[in-house]
Protein backbone atom coordinates (compact mmCIF):
# COMPACT_ATOMS: atom_id res chain seq x y z
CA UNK A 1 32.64 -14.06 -1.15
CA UNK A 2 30.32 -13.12 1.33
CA UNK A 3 26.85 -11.51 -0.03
CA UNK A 4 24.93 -8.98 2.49
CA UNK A 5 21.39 -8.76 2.67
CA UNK A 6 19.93 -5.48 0.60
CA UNK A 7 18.90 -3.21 3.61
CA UNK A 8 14.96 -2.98 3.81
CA UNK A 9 13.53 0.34 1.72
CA UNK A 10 11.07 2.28 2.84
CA UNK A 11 7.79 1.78 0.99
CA UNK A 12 6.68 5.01 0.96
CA UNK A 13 10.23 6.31 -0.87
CA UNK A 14 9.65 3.37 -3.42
CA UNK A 15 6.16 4.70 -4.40
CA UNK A 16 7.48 8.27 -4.37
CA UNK A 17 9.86 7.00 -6.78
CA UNK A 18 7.83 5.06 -8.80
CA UNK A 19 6.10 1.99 -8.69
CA UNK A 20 8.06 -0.86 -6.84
CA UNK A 21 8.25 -4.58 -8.15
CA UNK A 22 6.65 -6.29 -5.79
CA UNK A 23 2.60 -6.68 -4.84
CA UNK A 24 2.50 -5.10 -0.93
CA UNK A 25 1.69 -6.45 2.26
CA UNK A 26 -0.41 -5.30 4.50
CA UNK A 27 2.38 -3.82 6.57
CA UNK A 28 3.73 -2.06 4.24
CA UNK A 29 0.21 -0.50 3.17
CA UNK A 30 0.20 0.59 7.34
CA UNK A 31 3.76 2.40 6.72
CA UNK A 32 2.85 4.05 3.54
CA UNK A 33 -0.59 5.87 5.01
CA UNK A 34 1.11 5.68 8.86
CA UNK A 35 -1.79 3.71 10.53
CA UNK A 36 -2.00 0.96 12.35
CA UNK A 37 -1.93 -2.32 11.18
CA UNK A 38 -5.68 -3.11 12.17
CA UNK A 39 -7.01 0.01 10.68
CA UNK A 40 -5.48 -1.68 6.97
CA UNK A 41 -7.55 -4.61 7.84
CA UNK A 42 -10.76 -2.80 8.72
CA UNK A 43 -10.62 -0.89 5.57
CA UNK A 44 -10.29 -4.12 3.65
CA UNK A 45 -13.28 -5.33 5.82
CA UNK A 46 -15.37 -2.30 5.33
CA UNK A 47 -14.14 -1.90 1.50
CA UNK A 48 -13.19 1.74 2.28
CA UNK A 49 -9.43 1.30 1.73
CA UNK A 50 -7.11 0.72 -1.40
CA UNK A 51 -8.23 -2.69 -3.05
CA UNK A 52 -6.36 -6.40 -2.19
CA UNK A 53 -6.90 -9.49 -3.27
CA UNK A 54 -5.94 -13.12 -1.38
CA UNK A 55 -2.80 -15.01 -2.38
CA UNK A 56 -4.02 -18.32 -0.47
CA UNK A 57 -3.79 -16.92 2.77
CA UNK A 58 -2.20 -13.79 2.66
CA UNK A 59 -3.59 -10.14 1.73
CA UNK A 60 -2.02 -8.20 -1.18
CA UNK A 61 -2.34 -4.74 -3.13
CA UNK A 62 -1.08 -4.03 -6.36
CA UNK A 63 0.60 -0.41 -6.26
CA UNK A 64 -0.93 0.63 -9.62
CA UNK A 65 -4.50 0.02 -7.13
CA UNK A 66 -2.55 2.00 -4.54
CA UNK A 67 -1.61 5.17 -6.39
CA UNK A 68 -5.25 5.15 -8.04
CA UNK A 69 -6.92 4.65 -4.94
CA UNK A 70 -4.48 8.14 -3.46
CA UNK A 71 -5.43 9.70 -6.89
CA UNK A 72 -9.15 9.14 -6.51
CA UNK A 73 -9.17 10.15 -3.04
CA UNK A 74 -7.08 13.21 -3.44
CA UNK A 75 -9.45 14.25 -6.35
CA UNK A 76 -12.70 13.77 -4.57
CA UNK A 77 -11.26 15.53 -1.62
CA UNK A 78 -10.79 18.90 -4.32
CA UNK A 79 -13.97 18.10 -5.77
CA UNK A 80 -15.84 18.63 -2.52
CA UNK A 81 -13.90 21.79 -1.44
């Protein structure tokens, strides 16, 4: 019996649908907001962006930090209309 490969889903339908089961990359934090790659790693840089943290090497984000970073940012952007 041969087994295929589950096809790739898009991050930003996961997110929509709920929160996915897996910590994100940094990629997948450039799909979700559509920006390239390098802005993802200025924001974590400047501290402006959604909040990751270092598994040895590599950069993740939890997508509870995700959603409340949107959540925050979509509120302050009402509060300050």
């Amino acid at each position: 019996m041969s087994r295929t490969a589950p096809a790739q889903s898009d991050p930003r339908a996961t997110l929509r649908g709920g929160l996915p089961d897996r910590y994100l990359t940094p990629d997948d934090i450039a799909v979700i907001f559509g920006v390239p790659l390098e802005t993802v790693y200025q924001w974590r840089k400047k501290r402006t962006g959604p909040p990751g943290f270092r598994v040895g090497k590599h950069v993740r984000y939890d997508p509870a930090d995700v959603r409340a970073y949107v959540t925050q940012r979509k509120n302050g952007d009402q509060a300050a209309a």
